[in-house]
C-alpha atoms as a PDB file:
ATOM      1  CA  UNK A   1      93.305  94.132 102.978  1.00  0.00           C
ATOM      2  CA  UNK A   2      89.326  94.062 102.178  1.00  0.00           C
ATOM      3  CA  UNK A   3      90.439  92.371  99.020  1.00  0.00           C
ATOM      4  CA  UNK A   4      92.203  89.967 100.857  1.00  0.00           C
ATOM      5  CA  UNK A   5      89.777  89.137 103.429  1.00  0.00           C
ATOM      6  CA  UNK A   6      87.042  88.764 100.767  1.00  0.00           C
ATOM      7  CA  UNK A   7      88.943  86.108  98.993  1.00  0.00           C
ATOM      8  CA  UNK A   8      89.391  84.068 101.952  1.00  0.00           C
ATOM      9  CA  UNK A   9      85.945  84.126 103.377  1.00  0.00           C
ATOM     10  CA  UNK A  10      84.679  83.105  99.779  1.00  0.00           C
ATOM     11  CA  UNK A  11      87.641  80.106  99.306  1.00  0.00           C
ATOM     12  CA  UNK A  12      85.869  78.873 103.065  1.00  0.00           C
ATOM     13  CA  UNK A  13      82.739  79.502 102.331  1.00  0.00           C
ATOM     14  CA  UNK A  14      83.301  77.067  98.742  1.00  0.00           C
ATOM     15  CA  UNK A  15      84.914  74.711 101.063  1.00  0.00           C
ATOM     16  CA  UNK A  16      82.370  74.077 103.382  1.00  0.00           C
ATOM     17  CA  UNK A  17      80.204  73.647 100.623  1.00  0.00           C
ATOM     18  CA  UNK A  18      81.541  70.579  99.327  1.00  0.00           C
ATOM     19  CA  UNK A  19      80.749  68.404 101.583  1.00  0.00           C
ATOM     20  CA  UNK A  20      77.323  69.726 102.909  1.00  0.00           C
ATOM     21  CA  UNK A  21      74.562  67.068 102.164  1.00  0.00           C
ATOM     22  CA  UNK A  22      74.085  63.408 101.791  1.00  0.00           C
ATOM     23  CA  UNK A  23      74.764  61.456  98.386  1.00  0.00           C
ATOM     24  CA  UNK A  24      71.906  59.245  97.020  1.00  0.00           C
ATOM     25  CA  UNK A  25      73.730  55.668  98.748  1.00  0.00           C
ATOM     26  CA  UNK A  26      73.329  57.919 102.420  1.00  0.00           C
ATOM     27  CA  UNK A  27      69.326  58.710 101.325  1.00  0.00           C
ATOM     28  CA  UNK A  28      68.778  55.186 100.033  1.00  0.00           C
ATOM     29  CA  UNK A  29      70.435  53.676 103.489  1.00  0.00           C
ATOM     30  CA  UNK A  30      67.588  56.453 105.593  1.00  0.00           C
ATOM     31  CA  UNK A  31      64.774  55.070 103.519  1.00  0.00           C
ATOM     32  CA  UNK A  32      65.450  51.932 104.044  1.00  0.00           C
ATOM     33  CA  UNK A  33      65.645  52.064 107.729  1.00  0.00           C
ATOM     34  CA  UNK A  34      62.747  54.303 108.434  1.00  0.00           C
ATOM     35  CA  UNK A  35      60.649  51.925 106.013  1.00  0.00           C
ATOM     36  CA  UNK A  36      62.190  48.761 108.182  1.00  0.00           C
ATOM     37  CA  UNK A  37      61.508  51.061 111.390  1.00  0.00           C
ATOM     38  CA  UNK A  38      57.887  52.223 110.398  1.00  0.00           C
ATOM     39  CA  UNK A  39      57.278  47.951 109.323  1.00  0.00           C
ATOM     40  CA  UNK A  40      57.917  47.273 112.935  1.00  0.00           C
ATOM     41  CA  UNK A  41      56.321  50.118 115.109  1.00  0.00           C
ATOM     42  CA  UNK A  42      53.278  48.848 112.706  1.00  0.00           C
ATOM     43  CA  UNK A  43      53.448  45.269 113.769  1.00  0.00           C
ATOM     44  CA  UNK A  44      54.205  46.268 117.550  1.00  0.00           C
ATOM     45  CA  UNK A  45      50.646  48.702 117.193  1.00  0.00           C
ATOM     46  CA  UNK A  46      48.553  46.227 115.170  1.00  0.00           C
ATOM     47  CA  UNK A  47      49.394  43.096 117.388  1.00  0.00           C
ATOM     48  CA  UNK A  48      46.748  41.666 119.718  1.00  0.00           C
ATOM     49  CA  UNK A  49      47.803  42.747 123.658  1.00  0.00           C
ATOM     50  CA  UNK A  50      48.637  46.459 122.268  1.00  0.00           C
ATOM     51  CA  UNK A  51      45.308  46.599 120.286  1.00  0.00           C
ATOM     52  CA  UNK A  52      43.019  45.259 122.750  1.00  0.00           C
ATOM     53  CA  UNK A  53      45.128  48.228 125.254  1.00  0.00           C
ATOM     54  CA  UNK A  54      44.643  51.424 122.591  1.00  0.00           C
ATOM     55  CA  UNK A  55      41.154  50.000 122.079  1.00  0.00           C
ATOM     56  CA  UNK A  56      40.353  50.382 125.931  1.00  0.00           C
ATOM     57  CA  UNK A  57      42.086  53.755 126.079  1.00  0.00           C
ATOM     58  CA  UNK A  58      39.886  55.315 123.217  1.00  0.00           C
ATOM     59  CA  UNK A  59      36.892  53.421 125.195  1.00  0.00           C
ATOM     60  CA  UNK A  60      37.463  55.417 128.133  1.00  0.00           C
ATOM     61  CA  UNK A  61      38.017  58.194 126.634  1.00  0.00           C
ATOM     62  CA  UNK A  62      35.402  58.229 124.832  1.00  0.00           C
ATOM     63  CA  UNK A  63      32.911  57.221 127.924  1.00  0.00           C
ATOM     64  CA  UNK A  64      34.411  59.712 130.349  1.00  0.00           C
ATOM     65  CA  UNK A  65      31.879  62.575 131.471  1.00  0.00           C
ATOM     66  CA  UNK A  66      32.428  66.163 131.062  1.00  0.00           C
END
């Protein structure tokens, strides 16, 4: 019975195996969208209105009295 149970837990355990991380096409396709995503939170941070805003925000933090 032991026997038995032993070879079925190790057949599922080689089956769930097979299928358990991404292939290079899958890691390619997450590069390329966090590079595409990390391009535009860049140009969103660097652009004029939202610069000016975290400039102002370090300003007063900076000036604020303890």
């Amino acid at each position: 019975m032991r026997e038995k149970a032993g070879k079925l837990w190790t057949a599922l355990r080689q089956r769930c195996r097979r299928d358990a991380g991404m292939v290079t096409s899958e890691y390619a396709m997450g590069i390329v969208a966090a590079v595409g995503f990390a391009v535009l939170l860049y140009e969103v941070v660097t652009s004029g209105q939202v610069k000016a805003e975290l400039q102002a925000i370090v300003k007063r933090a900076l000036s604020a009295r303890m």
